[in-house]
Protein backbone atom coordinates (compact mmCIF):
# COMPACT_ATOMS: atom_id res chain seq x y z
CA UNK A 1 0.00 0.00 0.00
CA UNK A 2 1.56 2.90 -0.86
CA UNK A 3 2.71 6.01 2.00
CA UNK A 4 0.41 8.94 1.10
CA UNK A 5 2.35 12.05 1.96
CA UNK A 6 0.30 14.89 2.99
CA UNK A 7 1.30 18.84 2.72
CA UNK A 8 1.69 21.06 5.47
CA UNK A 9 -1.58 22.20 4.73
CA UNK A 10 -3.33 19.35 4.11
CA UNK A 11 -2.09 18.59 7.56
CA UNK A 12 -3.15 21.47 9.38
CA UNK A 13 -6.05 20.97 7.69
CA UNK A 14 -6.41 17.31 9.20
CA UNK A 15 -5.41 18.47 12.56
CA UNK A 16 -7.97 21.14 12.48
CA UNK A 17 -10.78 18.69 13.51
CA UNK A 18 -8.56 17.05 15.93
CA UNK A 19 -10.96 17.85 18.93
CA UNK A 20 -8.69 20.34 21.57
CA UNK A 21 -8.64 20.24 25.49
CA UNK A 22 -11.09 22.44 26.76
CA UNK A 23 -8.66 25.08 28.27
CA UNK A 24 -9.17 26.57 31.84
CA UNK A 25 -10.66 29.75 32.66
CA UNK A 26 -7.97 30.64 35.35
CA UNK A 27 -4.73 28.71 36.11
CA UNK A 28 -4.84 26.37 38.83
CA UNK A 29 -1.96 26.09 41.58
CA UNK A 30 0.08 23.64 40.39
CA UNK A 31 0.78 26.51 37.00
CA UNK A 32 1.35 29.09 40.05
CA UNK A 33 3.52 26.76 41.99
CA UNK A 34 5.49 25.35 39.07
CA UNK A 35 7.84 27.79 37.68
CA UNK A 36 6.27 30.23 39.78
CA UNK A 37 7.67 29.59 43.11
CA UNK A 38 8.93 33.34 44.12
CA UNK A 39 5.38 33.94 44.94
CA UNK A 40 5.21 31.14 47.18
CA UNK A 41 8.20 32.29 48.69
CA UNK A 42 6.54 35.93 49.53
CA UNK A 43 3.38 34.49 51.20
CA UNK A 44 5.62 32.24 53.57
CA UNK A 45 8.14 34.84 54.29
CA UNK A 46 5.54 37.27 55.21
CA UNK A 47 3.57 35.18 57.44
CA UNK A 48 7.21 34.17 59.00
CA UNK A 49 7.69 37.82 60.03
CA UNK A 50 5.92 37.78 63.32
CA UNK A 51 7.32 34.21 64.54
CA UNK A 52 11.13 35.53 63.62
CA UNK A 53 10.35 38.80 65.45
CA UNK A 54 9.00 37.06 68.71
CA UNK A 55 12.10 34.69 68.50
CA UNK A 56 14.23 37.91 67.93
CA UNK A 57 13.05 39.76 70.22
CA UNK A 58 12.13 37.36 73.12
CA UNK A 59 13.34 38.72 76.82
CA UNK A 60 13.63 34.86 77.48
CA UNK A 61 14.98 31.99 75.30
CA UNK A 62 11.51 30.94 73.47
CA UNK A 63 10.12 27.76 73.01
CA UNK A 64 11.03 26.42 69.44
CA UNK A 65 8.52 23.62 69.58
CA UNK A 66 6.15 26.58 70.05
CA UNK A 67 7.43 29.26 67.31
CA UNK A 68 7.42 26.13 64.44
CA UNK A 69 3.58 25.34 65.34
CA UNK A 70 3.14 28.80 64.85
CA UNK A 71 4.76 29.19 61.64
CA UNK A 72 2.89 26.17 60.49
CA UNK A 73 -0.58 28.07 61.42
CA UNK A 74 0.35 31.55 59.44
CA UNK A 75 1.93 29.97 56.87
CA UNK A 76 -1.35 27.31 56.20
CA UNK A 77 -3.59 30.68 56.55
CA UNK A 78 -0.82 32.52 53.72
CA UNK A 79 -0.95 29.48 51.81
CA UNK A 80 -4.56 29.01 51.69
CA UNK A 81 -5.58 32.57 51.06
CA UNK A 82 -3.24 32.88 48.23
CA UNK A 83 -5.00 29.33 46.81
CA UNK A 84 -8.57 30.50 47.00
CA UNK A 85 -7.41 33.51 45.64
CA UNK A 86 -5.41 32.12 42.52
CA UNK A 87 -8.51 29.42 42.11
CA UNK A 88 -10.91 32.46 41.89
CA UNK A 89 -9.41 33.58 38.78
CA UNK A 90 -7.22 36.19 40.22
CA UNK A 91 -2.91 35.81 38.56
CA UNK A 92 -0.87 33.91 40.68
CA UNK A 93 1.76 36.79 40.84
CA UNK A 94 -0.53 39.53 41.91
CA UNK A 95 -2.63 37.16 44.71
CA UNK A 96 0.73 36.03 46.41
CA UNK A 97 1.40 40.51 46.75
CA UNK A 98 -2.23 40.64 47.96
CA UNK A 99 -1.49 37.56 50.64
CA UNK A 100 1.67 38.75 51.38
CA UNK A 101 0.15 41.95 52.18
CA UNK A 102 -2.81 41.15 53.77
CA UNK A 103 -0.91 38.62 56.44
CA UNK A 104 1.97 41.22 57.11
CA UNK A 105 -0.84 43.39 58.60
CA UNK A 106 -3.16 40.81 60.41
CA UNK A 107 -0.36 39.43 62.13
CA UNK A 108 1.80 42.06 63.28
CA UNK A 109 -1.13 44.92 64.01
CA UNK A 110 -1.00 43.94 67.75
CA UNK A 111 0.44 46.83 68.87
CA UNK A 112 -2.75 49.13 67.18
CA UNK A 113 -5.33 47.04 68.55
CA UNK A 114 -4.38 48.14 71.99
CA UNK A 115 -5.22 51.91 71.68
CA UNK A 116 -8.80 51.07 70.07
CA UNK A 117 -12.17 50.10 71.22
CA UNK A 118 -11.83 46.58 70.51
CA UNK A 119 -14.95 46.56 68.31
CA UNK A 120 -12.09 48.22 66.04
CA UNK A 121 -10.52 45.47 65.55
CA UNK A 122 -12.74 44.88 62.47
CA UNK A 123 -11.96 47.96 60.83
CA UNK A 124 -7.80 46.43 61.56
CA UNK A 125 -9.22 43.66 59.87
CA UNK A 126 -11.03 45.66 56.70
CA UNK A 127 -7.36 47.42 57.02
CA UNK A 128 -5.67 44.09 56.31
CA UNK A 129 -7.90 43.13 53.44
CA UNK A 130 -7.62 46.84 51.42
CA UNK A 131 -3.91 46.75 51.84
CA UNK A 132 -3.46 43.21 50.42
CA UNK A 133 -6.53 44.77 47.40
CA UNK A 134 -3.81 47.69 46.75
CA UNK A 135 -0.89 44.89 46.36
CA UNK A 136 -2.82 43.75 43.97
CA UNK A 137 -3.57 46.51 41.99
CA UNK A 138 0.02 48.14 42.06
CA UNK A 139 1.26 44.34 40.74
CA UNK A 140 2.23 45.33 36.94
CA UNK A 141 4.47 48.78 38.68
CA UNK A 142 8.37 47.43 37.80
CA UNK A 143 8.79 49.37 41.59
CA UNK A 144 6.23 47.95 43.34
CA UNK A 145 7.39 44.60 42.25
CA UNK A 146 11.62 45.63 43.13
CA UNK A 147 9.94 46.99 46.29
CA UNK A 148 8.36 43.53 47.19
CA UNK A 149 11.61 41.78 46.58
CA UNK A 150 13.60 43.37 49.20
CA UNK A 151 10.64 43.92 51.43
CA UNK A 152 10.93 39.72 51.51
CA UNK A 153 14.68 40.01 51.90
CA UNK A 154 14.20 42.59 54.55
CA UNK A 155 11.61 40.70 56.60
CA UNK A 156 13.48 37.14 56.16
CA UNK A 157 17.21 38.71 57.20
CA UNK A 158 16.52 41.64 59.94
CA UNK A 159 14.99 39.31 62.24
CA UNK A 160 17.66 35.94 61.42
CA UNK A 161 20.37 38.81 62.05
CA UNK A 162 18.96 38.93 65.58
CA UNK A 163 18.33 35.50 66.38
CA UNK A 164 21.94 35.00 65.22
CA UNK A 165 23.36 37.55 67.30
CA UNK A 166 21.54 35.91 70.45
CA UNK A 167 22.81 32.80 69.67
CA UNK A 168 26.37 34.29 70.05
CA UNK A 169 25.26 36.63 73.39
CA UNK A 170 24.50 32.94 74.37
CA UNK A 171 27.81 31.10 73.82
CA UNK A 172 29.55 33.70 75.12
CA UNK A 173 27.90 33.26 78.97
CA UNK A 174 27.77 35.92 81.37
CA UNK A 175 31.04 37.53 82.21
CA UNK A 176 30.09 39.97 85.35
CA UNK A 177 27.19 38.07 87.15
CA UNK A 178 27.85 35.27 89.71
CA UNK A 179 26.04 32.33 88.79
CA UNK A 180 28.77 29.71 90.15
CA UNK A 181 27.43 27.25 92.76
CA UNK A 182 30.89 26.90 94.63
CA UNK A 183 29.49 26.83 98.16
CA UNK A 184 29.11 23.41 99.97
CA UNK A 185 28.65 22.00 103.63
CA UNK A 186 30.10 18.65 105.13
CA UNK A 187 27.12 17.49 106.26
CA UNK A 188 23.27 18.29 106.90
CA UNK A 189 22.20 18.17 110.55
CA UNK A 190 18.55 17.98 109.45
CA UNK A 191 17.29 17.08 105.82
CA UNK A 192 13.53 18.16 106.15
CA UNK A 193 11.50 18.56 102.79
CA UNK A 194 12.37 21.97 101.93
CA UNK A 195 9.40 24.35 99.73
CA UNK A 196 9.93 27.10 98.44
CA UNK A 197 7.18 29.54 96.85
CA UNK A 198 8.06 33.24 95.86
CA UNK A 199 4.80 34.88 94.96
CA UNK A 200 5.65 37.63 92.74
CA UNK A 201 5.16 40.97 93.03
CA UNK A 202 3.62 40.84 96.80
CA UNK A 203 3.45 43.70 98.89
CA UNK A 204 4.74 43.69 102.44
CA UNK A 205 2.57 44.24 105.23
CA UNK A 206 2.98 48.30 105.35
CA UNK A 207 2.80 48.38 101.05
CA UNK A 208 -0.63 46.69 101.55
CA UNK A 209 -1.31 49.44 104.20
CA UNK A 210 -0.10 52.42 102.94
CA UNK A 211 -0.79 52.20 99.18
CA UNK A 212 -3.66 49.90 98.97
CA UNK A 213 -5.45 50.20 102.30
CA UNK A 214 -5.46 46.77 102.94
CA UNK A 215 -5.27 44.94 106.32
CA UNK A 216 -3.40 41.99 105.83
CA UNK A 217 -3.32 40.50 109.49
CA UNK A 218 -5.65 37.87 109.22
CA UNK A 219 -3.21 35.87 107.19
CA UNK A 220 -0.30 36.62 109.19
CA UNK A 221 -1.79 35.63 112.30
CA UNK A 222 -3.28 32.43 110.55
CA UNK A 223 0.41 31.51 109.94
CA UNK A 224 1.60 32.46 112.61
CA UNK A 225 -1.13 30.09 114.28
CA UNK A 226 0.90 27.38 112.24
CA UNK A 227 3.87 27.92 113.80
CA UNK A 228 5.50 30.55 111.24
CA UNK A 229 7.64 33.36 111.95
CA UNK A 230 5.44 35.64 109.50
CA UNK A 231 6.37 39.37 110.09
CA UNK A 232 4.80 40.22 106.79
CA UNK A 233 7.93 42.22 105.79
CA UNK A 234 10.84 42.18 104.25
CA UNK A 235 13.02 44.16 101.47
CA UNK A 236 14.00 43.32 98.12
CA UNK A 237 17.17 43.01 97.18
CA UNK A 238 16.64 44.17 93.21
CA UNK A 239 13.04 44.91 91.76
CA UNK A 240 13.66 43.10 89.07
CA UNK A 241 12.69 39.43 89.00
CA UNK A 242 15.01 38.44 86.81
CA UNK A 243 17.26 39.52 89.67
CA UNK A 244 15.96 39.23 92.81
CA UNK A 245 14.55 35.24 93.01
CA UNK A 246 18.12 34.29 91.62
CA UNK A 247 19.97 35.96 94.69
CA UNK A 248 17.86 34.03 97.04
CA UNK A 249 19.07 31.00 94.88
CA UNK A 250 22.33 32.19 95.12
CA UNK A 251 22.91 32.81 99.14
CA UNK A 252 24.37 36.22 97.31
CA UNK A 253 24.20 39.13 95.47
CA UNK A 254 24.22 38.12 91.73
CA UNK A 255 25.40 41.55 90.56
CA UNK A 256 26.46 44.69 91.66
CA UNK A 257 26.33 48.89 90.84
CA UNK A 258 28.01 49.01 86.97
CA UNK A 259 27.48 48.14 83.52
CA UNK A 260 26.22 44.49 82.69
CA UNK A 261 25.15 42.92 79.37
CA UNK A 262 22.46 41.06 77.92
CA UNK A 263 23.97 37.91 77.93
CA UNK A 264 24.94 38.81 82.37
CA UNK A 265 21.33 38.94 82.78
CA UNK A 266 20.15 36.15 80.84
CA UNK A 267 22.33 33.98 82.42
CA UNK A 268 20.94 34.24 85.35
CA UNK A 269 17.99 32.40 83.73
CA UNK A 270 19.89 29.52 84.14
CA UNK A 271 19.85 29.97 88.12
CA UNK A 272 15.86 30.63 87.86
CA UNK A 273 15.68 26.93 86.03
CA UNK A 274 17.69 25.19 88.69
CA UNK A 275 21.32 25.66 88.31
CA UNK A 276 21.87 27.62 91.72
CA UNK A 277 23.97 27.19 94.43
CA UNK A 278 21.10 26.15 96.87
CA UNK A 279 20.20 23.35 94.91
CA UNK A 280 23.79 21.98 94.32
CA UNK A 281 24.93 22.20 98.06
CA UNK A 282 21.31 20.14 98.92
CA UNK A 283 21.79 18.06 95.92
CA UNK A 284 25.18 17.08 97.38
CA UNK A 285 23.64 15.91 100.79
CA UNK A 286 20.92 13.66 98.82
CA UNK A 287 18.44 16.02 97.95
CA UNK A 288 16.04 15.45 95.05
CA UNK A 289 15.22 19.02 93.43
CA UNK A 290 11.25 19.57 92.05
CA UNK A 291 11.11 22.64 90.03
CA UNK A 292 7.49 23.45 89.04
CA UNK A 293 7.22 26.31 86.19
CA UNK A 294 5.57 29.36 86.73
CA UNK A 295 4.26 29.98 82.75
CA UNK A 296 6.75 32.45 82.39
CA UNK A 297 9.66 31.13 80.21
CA UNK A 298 12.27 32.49 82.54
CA UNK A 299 11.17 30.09 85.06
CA UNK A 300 11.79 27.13 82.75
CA UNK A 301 13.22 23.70 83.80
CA UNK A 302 16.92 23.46 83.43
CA UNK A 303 19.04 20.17 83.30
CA UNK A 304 20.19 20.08 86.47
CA UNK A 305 16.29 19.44 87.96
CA UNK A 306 15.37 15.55 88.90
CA UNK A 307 11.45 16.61 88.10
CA UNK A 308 10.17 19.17 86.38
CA UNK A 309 6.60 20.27 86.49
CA UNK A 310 5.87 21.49 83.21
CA UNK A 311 3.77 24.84 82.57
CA UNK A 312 0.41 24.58 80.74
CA UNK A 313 0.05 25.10 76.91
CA UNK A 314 -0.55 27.71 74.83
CA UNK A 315 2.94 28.82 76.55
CA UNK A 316 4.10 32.68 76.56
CA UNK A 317 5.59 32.14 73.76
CA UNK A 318 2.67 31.22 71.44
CA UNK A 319 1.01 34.29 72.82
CA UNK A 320 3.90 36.66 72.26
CA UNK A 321 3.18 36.08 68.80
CA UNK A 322 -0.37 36.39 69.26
CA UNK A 323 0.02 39.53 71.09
CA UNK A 324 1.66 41.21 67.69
CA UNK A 325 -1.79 40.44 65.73
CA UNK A 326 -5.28 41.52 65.62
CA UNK A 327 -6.33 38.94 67.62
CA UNK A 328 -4.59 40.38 70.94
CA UNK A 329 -6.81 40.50 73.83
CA UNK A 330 -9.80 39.06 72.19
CA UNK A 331 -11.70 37.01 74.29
CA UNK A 332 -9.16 33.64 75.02
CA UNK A 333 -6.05 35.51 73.79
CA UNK A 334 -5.36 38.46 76.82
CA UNK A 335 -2.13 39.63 77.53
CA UNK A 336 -0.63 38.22 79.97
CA UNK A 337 -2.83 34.81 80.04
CA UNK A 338 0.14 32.59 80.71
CA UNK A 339 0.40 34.61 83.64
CA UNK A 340 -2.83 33.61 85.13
CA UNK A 341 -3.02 29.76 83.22
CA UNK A 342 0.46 29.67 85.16
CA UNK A 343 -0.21 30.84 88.76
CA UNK A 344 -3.06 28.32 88.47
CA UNK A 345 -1.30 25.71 87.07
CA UNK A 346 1.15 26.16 90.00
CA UNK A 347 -1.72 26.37 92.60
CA UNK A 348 -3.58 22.98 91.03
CA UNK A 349 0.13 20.95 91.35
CA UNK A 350 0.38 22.40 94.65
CA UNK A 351 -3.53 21.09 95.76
CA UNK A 352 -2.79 18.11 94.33
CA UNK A 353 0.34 16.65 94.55
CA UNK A 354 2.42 18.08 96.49
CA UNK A 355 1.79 15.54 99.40
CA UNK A 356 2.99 12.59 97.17
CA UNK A 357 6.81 14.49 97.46
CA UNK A 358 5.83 15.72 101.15
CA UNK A 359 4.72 11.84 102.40
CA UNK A 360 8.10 9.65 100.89
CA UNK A 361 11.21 9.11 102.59
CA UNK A 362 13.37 11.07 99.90
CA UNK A 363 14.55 14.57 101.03
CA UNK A 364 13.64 17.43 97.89
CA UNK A 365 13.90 20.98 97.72
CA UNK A 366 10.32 22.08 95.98
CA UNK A 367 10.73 25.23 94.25
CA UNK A 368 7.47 27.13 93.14
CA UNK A 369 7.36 30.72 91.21
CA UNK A 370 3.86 31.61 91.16
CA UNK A 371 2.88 34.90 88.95
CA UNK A 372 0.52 36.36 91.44
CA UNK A 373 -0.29 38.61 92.47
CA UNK A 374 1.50 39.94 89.78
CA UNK A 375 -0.54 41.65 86.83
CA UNK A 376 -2.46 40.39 84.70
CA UNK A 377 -5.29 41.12 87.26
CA UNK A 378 -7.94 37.94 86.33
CA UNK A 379 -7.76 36.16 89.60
CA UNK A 380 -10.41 36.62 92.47
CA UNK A 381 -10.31 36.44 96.04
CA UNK A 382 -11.26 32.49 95.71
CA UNK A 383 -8.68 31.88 92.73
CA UNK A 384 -11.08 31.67 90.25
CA UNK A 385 -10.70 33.18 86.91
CA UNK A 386 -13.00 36.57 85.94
CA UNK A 387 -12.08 36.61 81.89
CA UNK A 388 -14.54 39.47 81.18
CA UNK A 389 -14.42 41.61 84.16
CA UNK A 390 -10.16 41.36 84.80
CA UNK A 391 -7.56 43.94 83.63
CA UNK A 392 -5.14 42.15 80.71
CA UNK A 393 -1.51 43.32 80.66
CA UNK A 394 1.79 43.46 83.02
CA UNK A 395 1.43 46.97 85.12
CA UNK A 396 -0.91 47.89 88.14
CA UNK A 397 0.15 51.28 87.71
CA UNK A 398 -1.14 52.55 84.19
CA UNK A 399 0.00 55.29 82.59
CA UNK A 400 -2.77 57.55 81.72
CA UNK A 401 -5.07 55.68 84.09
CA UNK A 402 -7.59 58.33 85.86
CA UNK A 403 -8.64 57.65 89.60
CA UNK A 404 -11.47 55.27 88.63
CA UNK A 405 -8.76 52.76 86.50
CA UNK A 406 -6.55 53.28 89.45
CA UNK A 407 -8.64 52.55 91.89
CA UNK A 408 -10.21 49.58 90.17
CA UNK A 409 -6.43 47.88 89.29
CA UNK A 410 -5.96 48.01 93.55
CA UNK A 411 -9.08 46.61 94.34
CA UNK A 412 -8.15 43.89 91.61
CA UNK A 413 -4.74 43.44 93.06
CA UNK A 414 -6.14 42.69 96.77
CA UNK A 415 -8.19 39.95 95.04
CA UNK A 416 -5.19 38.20 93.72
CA UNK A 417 -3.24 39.13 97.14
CA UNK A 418 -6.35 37.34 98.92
CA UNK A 419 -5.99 34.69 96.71
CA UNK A 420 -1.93 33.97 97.07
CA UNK A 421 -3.24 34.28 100.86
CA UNK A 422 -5.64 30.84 100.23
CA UNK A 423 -2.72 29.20 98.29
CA UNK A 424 -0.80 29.66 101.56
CA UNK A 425 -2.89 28.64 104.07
CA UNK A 426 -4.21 25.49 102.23
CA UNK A 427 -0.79 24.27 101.93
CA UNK A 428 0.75 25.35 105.06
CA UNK A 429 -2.41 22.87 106.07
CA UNK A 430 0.02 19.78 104.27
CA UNK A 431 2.90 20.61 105.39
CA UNK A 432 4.04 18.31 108.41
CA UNK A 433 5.79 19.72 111.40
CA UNK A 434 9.39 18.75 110.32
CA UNK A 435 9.26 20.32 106.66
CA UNK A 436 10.43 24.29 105.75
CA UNK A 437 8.80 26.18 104.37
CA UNK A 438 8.91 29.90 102.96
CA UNK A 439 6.52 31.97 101.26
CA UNK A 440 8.00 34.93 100.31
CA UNK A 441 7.43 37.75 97.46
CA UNK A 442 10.70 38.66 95.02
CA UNK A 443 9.57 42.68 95.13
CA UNK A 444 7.22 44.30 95.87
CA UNK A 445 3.99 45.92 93.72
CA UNK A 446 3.88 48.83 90.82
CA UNK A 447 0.62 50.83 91.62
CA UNK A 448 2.66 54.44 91.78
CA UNK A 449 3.78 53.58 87.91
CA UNK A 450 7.68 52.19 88.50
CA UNK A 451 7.33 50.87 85.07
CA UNK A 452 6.96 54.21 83.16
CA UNK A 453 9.91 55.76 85.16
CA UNK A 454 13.80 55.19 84.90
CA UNK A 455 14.34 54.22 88.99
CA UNK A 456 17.26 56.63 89.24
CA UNK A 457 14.07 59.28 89.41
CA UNK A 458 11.94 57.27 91.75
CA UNK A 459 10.57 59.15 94.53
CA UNK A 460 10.45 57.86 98.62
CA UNK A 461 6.87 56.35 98.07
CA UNK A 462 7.76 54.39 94.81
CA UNK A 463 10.95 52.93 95.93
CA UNK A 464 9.40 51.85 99.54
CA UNK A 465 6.36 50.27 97.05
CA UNK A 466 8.65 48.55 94.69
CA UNK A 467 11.00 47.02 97.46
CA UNK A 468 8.59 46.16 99.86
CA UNK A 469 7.58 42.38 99.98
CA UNK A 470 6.20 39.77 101.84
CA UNK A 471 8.13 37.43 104.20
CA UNK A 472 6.44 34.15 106.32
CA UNK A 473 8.66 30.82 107.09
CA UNK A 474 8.69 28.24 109.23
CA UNK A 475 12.15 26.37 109.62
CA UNK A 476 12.13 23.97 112.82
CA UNK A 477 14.83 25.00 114.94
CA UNK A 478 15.81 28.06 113.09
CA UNK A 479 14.96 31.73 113.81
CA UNK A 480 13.74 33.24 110.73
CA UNK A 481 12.80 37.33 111.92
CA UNK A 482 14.68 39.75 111.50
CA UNK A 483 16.95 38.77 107.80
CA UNK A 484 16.93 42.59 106.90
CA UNK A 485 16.28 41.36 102.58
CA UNK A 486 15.40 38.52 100.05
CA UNK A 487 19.22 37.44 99.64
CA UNK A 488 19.08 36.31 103.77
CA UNK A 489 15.99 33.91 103.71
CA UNK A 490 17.97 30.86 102.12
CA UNK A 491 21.87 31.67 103.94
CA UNK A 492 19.57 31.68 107.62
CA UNK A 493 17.83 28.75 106.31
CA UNK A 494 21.21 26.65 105.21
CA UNK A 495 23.26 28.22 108.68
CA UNK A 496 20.50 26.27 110.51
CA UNK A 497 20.06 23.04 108.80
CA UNK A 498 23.80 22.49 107.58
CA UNK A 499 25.75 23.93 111.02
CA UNK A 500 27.88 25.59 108.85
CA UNK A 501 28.10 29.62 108.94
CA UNK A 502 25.84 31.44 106.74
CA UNK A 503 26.49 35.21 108.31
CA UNK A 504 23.98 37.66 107.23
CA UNK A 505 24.78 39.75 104.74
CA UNK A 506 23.95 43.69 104.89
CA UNK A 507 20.88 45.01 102.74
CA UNK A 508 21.70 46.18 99.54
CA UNK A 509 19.50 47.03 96.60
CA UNK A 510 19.47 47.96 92.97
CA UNK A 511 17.67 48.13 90.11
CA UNK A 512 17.88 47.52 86.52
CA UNK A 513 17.93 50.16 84.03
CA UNK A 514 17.00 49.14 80.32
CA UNK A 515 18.85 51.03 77.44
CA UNK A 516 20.75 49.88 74.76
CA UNK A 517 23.12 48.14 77.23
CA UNK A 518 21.49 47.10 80.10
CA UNK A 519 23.38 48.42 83.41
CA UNK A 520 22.40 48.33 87.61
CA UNK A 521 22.07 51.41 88.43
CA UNK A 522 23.83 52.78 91.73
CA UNK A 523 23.23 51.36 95.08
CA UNK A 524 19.51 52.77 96.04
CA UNK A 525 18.35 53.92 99.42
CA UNK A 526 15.45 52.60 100.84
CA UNK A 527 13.13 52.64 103.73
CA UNK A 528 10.58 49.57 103.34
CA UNK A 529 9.36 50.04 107.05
C-alpha cells in the first residue's frame, strides 16, 4: 500500500478537527507553583515575620517547639488565602502581593489594637484586606514589584540577624554576674522537705497598708497560728525578677552597681531553672530538686532538675506572637494569660500533689514561682478566673489611668493578694511539722507607675512600694525574723540546717535600668518600714 504524503496544509487541515482540550478559565496552583515559586516564597516569608520577630526579640529563650507550630498556622492561613485567591481567577503573581500583604498586617497589628475600642478590631481587619486589594492593583508597577523583593529580603534577614546575634550573646555566657554554685557543707544536721514559693510581686505588710489600704493580718496571724515566723515584711534586694529570686538561689548578690550585658542577665535564667547554688549544696547531701514552672519562660526547667513540672500550653511564647496580631486581647487571647493559666497551674500541682513528694522518705527541695499577684489582674479572692471583668496586661500602675482605672487595678490586686493568701494557708495545712517552708514575694507591687519611670528618678513612696515584699517561714529550729532582705531567707535557712556559717549579709538594693546596654544602676536607698 503505498505512503500517502500529505502537505503542510493538508495537515493542518487534518489536525484542524482534531478535537482540543477544553482550556481553563484561570490557572490552577500547580501553573502558580510550578515555575512560579517566588510567589510562594513571599506568602511564607511574610507570614514568618511575626514568629522571627518574637524569636528575635524574646526577653527569654523561646520555646522552638512553640514558634514552628506557629509558623505552620500563618503559613497554612498565607498558603490558603493565596489558593482560594489564585482558584478564583485572580494571577498567581498579583494574589501572592495581595497575601503577602494582607498577612503582614493581620499578624503584626498587635500593637494598634491596643489603643482602640476593641470593636475596632474589624476595621484592623477591613485594614488588612484593602492593603493586600492595593498589592494587587500596584502588581504590573516594575517598583512595586523591586519593592516587594527586598521587602521579603528585609523581613526574612533583619529578624535571622537577631536570632543569630543571640545565639552568640549565648555562647559567650555571662562575664560579670555570679552564677557559680561553689558553696558546699560537710554534712546536713537535718534534711527536712524543703518548699519554696516566691509569689511575685507581693506587697509587704505596710505596702498593703499604705498604698492599697489593705489589712493583711488575718493571714499573718493564721500563719503564725501554724507555727510561722510571719512578720509580713521584708526588702527586696533588686526589683527586678530576673534579679531578685536568683539571689535568694544564690545565698548572694548576683550583681552589683556598673554596667552588665544582655547575655549577664540572661544567664541568670539559668539559676531561675535550677542551676543555683542552693540546689547543688542540697543536691550534694541527697536532695532530690522539684522545680514546678511558673508559665513564664524564665522560670523554665533546666538540666540540672530531677522533676520538672511542666507549665500549661498555649505557653508565653505562642502568645507573644499572638500579642503582635489583631487577635490580641480578644476574648481567650489576653495579655498576659500565661500569667494567670500559670499561677493556676502552679496552685492545682500544689492542691494536688504536692503531698505525694511531702509523704516519701526522699529529702527534695520544691521550688514554686507563682505569677501572682502579679498583673495580669484575672484572679479573684477564691482563685477563680474573671475573663470578662479582669484587667489584661503586666502593670498595676497605668499610665494615663484616671482615679477610677486606678482605683479599680488596687481593688483587683487585693483579690489576687487574697488569693496567694488561700494558696498559703491550704498548703501550710500539708505541710508536716518537720518540713520548711517559705513563702516569700521577690519585690514588691507597681501601683505608683515604676514601670513608666527610669528608677534613678523614683521618689520615697515608689521605691518603699517597689522594694517592699512579703516574708512568712517556718524552719524547725531556726529563727527566721529579722533577715533585713530577700538574699538572707535561704543563707539563715542553710546556717541552721547544715551547722555551717551562713552570716547575714547587709541590705543592699538595685535596680535595673533598660537602654541599649542594660546596666544596675547605683546602690539605692530605701526605707521599706
Amino acid at each position: 500500500m503505498a505512503t500517502q504524503h500529505l502537505t503542510g496544509r493538508e495537515s493542518d487541515r487534518s489536525d484542524s478537527h482534531v478535537p482540543t482540550a477544553r482550556k481553563r478559565p484561570w490557572p490552577s496552583i500547580a501553573d502558580a507553583e510550578s515555575g512560579r515559586r517566588w510567589y510562594a516564597f513571599v506568602v511564607l516569608a511574610a507570614s514568618s515575620y511575626s514568629v522571627l520577630t518574637a524569636w528575635a526579640n524574646a526577653g527569654e529563650n523561646p520555646i522552638l517547639l512553640t514558634l514552628l507550630l506557629a509558623w505552620l498556622l500563618l503559613a497554612s492561613l498565607g498558603i490558603g488565602i493565596w489558593r482560594v485567591l489564585v482558584l478564583l481567577g485572580l494571577d498567581a503573581e498579583g494574589s501572592s502581593y495581595a497575601t503577602a500583604l494582607f498577612m503582614l498586617v493581620f499578624a503584626n497589628a498587635g500593637g494598634l489594637v491596643g489603643k482602640f475600642h476593641p470593636l475596632d478590631r474589624l476595621g484592623l481587619f477591613l485594614l488588612a484586606v484593602g492593603v493586600g486589594l492595593i498589592g494587587y492593583r500596584l502588581r504590573q508597577l516594575a517598583a512595586f514589584r523591586l519593592l516587594i523583593t527586598w521587602l521579603v529580603i528585609f523581613i526574612v534577614a533583619y529578624p535571622m540577624v537577631n536570632i543569630v546575634g543571640r545565639a552568640d550573646l549565648a555562647q559567650a555566657g555571662p562575664q560579670n554576674v555570679e552564677t557559680s554554685a561553689s558553696l558546699s557543707v560537710e554534712n546536713m544536721v537535718e534534711r527536712p522537705d524543703i518548699l519554696v514559693v516566691f509569689f511575685d510581686a507581693y506587697g509587704s505588710r505596710e505596702v498593703l497598708d499604705r498604698y492599697y489600704q489593705y489589712d493583711n493580718r488575718g493571714v499573718l496571724e493564721d500563719l503564725d497560728d501554724r507555727g510561722f515566723e510571719a512578720p509580713g515584711t521584708i526588702s527586696a534586694n533588686y526589683a527586678r525578677t530576673q534579679l531578685a529570686i536568683p539571689s535568694f538561689l544564690q545565698l548572694d548578690y548576683v550583681a552589683g552597681e556598673g554596667e552588665v550585658s544582655d547575655q549577664d542577665v540572661d544567664g541568670l535564667l539559668e539559676v531561675l531553672g535550677g542551676s543555683n547554688r542552693l540546689a547543688s549544696v542540697l543536691k550534694g547531701q541527697g536532695y532530690r530538686q522539684i522545680h514546678v514552672e511558673s508559665g513564664w519562660l524564665g522560670t523554665r526547667c533546666g538540666p540540672t532538675v530531677d522533676v520538672c513540672i511542666g507549665a500549661p500550653w498555649p505557653d508565653e511564647t505562642f502568645f507573644d506572637i499572638v500579642y503582635r496580631s489583631i487577635l490580641t486581647d480578644i476574648p481567650g487571647f489576653e495579655i498576659g494569660r500565661t500569667f494567670t493559666d500559670g499561677a493556676l497551674h502552679v496552685a492545682d500541682w500544689l492542691h494536688r500533689d504536692l503531698s505525694r513528694y511531702l509523704e516519701d522518705d526522699q529529702p527534695d527541695l520544691i521550688f514554686a514561682h507563682v505569677l501572682m499577684p502579679h498583673p495580669p489582674l484575672f484572679l479573684k479572692g477564691d482563685c477563680s478566673a474573671d475573663w470578662d471583668g479582669g484587667v489584661s496586661g503586666f502593670a498595676i500602675g497605668r499610665r494615663g489611668a484616671d482615679s477610677l482605672e486606678t482605683d479599680a487595678a488596687r481593688s483587683d490586686y487585693i483579690d489576687q493578694v487574697e488569693c496567694a493568701n488561700h494558696m498559703m494557708i491550704e498548703t501550710a495545712d500539708m505541710l508536716g511539722d518537720d518540713d520548711a517552708v517559705l513563702f516569700m514575694g521577690d519585690h514588691g507591687p507597681d501601683l505608683l507607675g515604676q514601670l513608666f519611670t527610669p528608677s534613678s528618678g523614683w521618689t520615697e513612696d515608689q521605691l518603699r512600694e517597689r522594694f517592699g515584699t512579703f516574708f512568712a517561714a517556718r524552719v524547725p529550729g531556726c529563727d527566721m525574723t529579722n533577715l533585713g532582705s530577700v538574699v538572707n531567707a535561704g543563707r539563715r535557712m542553710m546556717s541552721c540546717l547544715s551547722g555551717e556559717p551562713f552570716p547575714d549579709l547587709p541590705t543592699r538594693t538595685y535596680d535595673l535600668n533598660r537602654s541599649p546596654t542594660l546596666q544596675i544602676i547605683n546602690e539605692l536607698t530605701v526605707s521599706t518600714s
